[in-house]
PDB file of N, CA and C in Angstrom:
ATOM      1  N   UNK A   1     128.507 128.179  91.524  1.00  0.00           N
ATOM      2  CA  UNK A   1     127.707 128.837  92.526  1.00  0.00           C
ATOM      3  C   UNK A   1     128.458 130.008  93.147  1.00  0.00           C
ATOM      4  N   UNK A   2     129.932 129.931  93.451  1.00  0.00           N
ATOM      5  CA  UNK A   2     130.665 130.668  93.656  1.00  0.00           C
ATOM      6  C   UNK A   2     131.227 131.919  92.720  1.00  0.00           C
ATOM      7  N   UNK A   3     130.893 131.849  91.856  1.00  0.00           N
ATOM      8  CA  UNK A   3     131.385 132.549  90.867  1.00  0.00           C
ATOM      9  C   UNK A   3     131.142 133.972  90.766  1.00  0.00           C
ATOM     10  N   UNK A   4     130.160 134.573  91.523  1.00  0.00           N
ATOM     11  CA  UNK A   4     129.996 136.166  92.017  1.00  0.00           C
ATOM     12  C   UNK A   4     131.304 136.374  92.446  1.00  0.00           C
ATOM     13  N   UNK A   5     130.969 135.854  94.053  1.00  0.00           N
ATOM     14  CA  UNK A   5     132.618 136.418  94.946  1.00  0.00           C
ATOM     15  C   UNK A   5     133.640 136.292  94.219  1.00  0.00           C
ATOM     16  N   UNK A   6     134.379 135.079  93.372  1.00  0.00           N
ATOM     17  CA  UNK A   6     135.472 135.281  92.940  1.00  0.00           C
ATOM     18  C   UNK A   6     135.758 135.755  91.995  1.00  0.00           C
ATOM     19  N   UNK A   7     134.288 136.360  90.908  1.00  0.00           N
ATOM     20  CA  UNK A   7     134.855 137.171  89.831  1.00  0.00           C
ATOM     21  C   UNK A   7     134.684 138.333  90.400  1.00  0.00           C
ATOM     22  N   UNK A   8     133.891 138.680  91.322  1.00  0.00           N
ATOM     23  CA  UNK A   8     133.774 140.262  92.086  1.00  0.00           C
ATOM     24  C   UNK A   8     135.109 140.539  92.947  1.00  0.00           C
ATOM     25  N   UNK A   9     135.749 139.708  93.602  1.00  0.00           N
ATOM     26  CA  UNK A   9     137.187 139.715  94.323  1.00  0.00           C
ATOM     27  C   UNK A   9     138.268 140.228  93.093  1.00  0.00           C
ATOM     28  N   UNK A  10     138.405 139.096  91.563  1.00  0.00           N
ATOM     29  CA  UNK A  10     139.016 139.598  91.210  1.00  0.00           C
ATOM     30  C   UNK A  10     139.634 141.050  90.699  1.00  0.00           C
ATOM     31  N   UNK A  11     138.529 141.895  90.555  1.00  0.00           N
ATOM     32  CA  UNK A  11     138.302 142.969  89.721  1.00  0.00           C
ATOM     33  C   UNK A  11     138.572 144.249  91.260  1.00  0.00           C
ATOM     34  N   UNK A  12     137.755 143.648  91.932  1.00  0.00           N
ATOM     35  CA  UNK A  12     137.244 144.787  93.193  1.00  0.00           C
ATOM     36  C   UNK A  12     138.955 144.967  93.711  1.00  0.00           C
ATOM     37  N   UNK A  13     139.535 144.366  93.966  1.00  0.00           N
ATOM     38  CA  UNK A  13     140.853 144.102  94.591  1.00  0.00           C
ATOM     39  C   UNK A  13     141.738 145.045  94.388  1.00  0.00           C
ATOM     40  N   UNK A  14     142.278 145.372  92.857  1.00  0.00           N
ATOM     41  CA  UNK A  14     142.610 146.211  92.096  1.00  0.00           C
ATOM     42  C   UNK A  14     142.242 147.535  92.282  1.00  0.00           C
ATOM     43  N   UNK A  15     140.840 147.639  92.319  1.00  0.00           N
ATOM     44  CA  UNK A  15     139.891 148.990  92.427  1.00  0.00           C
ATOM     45  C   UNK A  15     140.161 149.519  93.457  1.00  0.00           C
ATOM     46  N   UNK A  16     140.284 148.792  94.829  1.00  0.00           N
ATOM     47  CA  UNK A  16     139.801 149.603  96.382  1.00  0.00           C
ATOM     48  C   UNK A  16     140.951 149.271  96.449  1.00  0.00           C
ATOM     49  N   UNK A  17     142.473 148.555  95.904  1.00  0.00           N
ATOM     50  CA  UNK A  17     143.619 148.847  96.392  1.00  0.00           C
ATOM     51  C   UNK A  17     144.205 150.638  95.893  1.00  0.00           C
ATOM     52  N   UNK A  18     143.887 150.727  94.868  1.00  0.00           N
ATOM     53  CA  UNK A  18     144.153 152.117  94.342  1.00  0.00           C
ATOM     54  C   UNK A  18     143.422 153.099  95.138  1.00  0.00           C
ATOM     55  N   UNK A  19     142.469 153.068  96.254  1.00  0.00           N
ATOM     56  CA  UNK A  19     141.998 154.162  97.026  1.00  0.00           C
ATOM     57  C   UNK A  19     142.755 153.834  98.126  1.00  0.00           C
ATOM     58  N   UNK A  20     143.651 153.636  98.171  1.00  0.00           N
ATOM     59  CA  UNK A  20     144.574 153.066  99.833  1.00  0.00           C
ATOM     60  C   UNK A  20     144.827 154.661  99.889  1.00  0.00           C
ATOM     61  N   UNK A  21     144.644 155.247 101.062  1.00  0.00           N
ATOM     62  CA  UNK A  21     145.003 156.605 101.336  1.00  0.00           C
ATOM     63  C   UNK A  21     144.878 157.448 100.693  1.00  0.00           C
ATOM     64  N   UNK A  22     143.619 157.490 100.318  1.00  0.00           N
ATOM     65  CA  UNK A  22     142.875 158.369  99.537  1.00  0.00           C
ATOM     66  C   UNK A  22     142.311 159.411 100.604  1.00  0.00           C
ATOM     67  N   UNK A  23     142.164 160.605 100.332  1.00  0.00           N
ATOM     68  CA  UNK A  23     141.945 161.899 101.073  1.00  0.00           C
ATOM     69  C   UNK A  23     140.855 161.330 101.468  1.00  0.00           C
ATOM     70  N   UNK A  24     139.604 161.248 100.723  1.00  0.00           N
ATOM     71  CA  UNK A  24     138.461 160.863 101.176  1.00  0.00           C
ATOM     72  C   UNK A  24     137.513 160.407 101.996  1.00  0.00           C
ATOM     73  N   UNK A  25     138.589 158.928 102.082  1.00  0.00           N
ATOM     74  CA  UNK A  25     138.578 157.480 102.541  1.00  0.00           C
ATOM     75  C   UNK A  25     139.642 156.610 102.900  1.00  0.00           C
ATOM     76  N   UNK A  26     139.844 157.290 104.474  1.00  0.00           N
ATOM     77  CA  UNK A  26     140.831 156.633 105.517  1.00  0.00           C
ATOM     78  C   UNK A  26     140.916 155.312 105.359  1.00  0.00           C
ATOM     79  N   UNK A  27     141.623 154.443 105.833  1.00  0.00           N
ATOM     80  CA  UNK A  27     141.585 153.133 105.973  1.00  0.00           C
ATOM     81  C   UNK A  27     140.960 152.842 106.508  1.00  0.00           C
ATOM     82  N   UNK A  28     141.292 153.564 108.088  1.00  0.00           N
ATOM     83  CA  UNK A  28     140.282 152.430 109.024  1.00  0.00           C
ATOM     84  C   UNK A  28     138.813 152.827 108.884  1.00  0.00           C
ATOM     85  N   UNK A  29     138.275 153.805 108.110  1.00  0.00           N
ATOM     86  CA  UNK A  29     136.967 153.907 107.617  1.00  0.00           C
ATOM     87  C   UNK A  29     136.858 152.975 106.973  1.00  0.00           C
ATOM     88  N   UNK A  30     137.451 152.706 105.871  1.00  0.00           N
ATOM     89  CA  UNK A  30     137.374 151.606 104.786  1.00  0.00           C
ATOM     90  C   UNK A  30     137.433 149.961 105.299  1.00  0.00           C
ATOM     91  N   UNK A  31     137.879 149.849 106.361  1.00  0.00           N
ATOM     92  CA  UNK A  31     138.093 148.444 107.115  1.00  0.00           C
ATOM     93  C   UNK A  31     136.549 148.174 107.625  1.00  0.00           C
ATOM     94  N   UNK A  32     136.250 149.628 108.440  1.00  0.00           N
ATOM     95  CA  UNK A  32     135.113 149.660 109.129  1.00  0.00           C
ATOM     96  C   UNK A  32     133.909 148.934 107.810  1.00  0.00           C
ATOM     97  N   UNK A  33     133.945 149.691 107.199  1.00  0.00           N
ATOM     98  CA  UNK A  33     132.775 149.760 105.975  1.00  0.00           C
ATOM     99  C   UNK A  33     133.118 148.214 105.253  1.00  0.00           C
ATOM    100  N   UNK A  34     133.825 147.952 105.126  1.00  0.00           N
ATOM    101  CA  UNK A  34     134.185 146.687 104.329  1.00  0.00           C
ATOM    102  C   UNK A  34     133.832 145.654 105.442  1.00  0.00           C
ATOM    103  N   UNK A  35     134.153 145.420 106.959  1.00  0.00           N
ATOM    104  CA  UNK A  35     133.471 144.500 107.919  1.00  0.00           C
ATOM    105  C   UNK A  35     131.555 144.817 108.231  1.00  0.00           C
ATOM    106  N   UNK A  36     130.946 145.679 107.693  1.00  0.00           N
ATOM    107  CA  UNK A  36     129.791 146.501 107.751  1.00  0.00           C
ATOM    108  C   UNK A  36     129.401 145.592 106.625  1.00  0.00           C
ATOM    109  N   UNK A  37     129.577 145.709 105.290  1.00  0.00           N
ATOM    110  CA  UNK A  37     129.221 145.019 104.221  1.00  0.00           C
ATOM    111  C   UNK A  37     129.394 143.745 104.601  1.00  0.00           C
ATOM    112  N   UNK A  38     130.423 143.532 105.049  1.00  0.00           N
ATOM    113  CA  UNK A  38     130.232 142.180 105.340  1.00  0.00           C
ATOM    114  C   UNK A  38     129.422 141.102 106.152  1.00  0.00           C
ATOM    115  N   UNK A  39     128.968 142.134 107.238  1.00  0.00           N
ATOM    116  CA  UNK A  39     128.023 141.304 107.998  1.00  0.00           C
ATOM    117  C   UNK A  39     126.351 141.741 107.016  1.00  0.00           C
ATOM    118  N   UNK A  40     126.735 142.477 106.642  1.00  0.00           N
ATOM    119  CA  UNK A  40     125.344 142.842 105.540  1.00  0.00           C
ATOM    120  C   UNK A  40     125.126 141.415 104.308  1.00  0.00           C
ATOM    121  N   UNK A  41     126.154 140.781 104.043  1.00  0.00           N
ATOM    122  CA  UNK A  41     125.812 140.189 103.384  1.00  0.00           C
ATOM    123  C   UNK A  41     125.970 138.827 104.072  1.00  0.00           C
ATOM    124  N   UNK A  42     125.802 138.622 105.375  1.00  0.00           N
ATOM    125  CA  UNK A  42     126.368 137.395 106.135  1.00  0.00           C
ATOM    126  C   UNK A  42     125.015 137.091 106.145  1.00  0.00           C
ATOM    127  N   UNK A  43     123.991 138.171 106.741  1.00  0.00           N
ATOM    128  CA  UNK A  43     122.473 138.144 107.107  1.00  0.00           C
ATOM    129  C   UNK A  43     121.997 137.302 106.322  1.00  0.00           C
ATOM    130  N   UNK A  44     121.852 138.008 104.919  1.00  0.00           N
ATOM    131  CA  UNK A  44     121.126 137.161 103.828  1.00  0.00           C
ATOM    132  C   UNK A  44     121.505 135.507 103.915  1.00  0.00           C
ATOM    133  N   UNK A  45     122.464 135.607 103.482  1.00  0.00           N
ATOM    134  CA  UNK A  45     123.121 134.526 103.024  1.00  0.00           C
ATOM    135  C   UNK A  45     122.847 133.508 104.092  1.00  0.00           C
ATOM    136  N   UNK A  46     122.807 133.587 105.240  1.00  0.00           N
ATOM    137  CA  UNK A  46     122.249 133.000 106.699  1.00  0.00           C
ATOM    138  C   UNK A  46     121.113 132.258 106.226  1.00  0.00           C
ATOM    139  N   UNK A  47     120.253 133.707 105.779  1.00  0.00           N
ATOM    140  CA  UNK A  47     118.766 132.905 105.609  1.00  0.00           C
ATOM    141  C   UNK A  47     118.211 132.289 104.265  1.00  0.00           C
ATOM    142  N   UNK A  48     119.299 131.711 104.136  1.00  0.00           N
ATOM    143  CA  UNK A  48     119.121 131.182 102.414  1.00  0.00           C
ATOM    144  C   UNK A  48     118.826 129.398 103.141  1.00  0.00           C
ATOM    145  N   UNK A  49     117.930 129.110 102.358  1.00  0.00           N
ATOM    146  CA  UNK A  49     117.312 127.515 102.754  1.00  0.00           C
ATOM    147  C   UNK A  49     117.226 126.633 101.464  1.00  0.00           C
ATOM    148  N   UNK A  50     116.969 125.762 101.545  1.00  0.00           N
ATOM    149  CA  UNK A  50     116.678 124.827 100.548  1.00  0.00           C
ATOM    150  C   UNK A  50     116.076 125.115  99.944  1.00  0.00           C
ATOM    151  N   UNK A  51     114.808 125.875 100.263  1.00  0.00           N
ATOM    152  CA  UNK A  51     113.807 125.678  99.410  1.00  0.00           C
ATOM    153  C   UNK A  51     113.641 127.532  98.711  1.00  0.00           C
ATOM    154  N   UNK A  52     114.395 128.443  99.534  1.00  0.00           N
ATOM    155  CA  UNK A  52     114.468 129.837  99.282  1.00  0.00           C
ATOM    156  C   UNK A  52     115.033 129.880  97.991  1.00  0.00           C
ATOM    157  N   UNK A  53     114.392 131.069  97.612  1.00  0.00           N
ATOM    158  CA  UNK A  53     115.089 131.829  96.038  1.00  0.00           C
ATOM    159  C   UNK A  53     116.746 132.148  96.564  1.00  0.00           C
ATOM    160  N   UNK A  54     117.038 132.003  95.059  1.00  0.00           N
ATOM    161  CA  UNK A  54     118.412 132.300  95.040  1.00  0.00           C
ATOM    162  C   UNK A  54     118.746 133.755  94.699  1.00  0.00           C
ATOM    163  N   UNK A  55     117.474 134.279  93.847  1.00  0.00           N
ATOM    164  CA  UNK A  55     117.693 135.549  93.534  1.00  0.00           C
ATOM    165  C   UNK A  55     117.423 136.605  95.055  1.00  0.00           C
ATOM    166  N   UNK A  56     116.670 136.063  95.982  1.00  0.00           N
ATOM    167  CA  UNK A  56     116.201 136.897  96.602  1.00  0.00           C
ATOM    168  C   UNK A  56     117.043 137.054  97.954  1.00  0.00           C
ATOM    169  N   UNK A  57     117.842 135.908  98.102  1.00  0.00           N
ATOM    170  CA  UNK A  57     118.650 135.827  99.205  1.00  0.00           C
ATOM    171  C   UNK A  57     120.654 135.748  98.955  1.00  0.00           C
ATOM    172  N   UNK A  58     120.494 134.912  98.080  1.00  0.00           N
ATOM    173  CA  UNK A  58     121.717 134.259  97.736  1.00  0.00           C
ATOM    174  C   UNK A  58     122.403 135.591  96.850  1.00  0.00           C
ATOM    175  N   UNK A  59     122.025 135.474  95.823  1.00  0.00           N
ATOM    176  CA  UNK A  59     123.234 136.810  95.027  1.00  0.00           C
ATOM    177  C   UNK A  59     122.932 138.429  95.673  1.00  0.00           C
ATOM    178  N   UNK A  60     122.259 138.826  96.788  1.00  0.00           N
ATOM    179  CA  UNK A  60     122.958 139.869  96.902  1.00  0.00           C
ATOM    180  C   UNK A  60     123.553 139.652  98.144  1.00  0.00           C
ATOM    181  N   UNK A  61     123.687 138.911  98.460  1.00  0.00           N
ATOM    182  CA  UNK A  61     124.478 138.331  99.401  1.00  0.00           C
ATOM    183  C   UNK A  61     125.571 138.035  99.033  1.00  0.00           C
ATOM    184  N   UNK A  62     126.179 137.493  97.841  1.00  0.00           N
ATOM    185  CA  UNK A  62     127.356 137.355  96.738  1.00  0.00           C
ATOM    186  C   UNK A  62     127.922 138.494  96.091  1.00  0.00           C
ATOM    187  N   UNK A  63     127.323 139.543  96.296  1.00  0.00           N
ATOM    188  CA  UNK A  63     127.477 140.390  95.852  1.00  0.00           C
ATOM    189  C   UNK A  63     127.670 141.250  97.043  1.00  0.00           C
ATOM    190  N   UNK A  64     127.399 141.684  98.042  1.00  0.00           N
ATOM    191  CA  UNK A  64     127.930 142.502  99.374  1.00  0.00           C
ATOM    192  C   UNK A  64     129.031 141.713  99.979  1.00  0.00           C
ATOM    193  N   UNK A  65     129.322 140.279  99.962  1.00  0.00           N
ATOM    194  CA  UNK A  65     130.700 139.633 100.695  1.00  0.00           C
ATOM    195  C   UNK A  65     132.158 140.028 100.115  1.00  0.00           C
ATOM    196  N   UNK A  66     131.737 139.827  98.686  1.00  0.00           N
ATOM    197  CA  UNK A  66     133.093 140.963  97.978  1.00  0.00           C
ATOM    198  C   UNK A  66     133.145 141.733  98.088  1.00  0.00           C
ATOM    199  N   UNK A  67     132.775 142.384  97.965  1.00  0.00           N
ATOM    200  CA  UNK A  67     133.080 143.948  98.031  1.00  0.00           C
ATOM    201  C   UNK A  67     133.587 144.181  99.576  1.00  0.00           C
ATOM    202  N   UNK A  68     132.807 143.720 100.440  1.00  0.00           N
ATOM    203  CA  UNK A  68     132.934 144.038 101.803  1.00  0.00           C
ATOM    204  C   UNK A  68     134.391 143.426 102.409  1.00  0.00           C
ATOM    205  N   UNK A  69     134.684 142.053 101.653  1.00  0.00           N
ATOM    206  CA  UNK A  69     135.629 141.360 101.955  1.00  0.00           C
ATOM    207  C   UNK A  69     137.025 142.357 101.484  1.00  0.00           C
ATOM    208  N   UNK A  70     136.752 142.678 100.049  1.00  0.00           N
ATOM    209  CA  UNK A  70     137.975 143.439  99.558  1.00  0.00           C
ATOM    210  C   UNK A  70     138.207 144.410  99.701  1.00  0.00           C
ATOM    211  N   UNK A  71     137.407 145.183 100.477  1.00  0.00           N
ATOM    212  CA  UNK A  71     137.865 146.830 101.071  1.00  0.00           C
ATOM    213  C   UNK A  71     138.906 146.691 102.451  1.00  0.00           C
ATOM    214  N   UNK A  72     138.101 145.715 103.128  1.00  0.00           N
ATOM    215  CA  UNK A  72     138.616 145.504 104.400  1.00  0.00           C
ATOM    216  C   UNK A  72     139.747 144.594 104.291  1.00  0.00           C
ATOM    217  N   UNK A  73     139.878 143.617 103.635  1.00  0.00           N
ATOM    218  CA  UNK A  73     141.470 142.764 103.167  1.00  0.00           C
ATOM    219  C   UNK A  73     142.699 144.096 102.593  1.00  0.00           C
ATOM    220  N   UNK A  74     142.128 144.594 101.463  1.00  0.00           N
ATOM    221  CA  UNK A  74     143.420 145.231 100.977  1.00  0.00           C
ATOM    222  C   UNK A  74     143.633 146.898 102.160  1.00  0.00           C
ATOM    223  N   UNK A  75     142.793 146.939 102.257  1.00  0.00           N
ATOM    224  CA  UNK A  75     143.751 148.173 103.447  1.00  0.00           C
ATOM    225  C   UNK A  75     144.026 147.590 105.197  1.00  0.00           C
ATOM    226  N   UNK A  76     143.306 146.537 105.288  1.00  0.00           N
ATOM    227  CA  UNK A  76     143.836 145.914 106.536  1.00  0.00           C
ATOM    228  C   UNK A  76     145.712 145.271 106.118  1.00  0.00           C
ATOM    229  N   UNK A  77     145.946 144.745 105.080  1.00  0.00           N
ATOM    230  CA  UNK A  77     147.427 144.229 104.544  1.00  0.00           C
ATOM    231  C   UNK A  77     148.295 145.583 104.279  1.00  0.00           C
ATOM    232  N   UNK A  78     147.746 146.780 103.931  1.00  0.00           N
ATOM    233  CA  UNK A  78     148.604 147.702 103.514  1.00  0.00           C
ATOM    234  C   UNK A  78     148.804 148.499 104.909  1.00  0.00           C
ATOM    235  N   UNK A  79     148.141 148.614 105.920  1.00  0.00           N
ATOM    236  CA  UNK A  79     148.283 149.223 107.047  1.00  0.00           C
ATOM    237  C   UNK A  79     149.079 148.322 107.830  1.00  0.00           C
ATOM    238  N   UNK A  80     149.143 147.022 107.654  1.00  0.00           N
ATOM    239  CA  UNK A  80     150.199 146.145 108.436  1.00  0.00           C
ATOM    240  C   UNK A  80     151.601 146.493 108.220  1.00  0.00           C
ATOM    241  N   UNK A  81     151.343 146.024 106.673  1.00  0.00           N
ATOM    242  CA  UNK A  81     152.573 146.512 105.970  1.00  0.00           C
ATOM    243  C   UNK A  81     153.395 147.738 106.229  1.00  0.00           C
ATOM    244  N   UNK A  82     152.838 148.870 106.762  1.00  0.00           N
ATOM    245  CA  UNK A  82     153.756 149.847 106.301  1.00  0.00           C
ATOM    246  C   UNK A  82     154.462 149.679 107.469  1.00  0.00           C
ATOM    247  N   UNK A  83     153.263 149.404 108.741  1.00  0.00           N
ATOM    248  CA  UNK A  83     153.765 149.500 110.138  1.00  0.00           C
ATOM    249  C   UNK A  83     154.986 148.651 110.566  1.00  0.00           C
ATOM    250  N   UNK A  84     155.195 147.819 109.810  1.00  0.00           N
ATOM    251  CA  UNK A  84     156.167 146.381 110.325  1.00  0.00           C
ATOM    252  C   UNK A  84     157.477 147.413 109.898  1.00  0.00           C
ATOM    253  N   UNK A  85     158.507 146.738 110.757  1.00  0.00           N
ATOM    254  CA  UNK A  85     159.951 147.181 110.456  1.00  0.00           C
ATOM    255  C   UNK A  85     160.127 146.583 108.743  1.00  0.00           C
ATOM    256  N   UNK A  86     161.106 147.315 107.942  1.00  0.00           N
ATOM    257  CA  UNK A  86     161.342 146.501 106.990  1.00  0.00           C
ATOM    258  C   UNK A  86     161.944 145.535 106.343  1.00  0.00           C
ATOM    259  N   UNK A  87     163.013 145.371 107.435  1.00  0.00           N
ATOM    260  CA  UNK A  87     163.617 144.059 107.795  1.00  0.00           C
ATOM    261  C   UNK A  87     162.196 142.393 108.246  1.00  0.00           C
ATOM    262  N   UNK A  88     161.352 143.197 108.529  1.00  0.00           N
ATOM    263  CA  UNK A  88     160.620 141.862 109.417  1.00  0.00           C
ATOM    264  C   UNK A  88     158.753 141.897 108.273  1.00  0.00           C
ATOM    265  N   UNK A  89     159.176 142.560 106.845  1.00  0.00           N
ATOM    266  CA  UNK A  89     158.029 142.838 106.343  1.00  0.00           C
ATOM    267  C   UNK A  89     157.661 141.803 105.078  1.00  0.00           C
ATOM    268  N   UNK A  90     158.931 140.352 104.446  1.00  0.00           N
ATOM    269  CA  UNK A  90     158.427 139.541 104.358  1.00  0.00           C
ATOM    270  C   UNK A  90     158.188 138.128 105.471  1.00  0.00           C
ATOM    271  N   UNK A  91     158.420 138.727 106.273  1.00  0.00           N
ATOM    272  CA  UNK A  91     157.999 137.996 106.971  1.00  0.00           C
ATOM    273  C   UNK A  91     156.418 138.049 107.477  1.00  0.00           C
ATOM    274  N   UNK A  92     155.985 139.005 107.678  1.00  0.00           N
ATOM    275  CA  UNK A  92     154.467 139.381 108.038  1.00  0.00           C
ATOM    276  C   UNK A  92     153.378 139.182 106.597  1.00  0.00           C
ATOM    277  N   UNK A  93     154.720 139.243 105.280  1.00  0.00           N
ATOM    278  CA  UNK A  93     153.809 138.701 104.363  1.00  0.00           C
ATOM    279  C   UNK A  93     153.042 137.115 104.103  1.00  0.00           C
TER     280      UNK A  93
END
């Protein structure tokens, strides 16, 4: 049942880590937009019931939590990261 998010995590992760400070697309834009998707796909997924379609509620709802999750994870960790002293930066890992 899970198997959207964690094959969409695996792949996406990789992808939106390589735009980390990209001219384009700031981080904290990218944090913003990745917690945005995320409540975008919180909605659906909310109103998923017993008796509701899965197509109509459930997978794009599986499909906006990754993405949204992995924009905002990998540049929220790389903006920690740089900021920490580097003495104290496995430690924050």
């Amino acid at each position: 049942m899970y198997l959207p998010i964690s094959s969409g995590a695996m792949f996406l992760m990789p992808l939106l880590a390589s735009l980390y400070n990209h001219p384009l697309l700031p981080p904290k834009w990218a944090i913003a937009f990745g917690q945005c998707l995320l409540i975008a796909g919180e909605v659906p997924f909310s109103r998923n019931g017993p008796t509701s379609s899965y197509w109509h509620w459930t997978f794009p709802a599986f499909l906006l939590i990754p993405i949204g999750a992995c924009s905002f994870f990998v540049n929220f960790l790389n903006i920690v990261f740089s900021k920490a002293p580097g003495e104290e930066q496995g430690l924050i890992s």
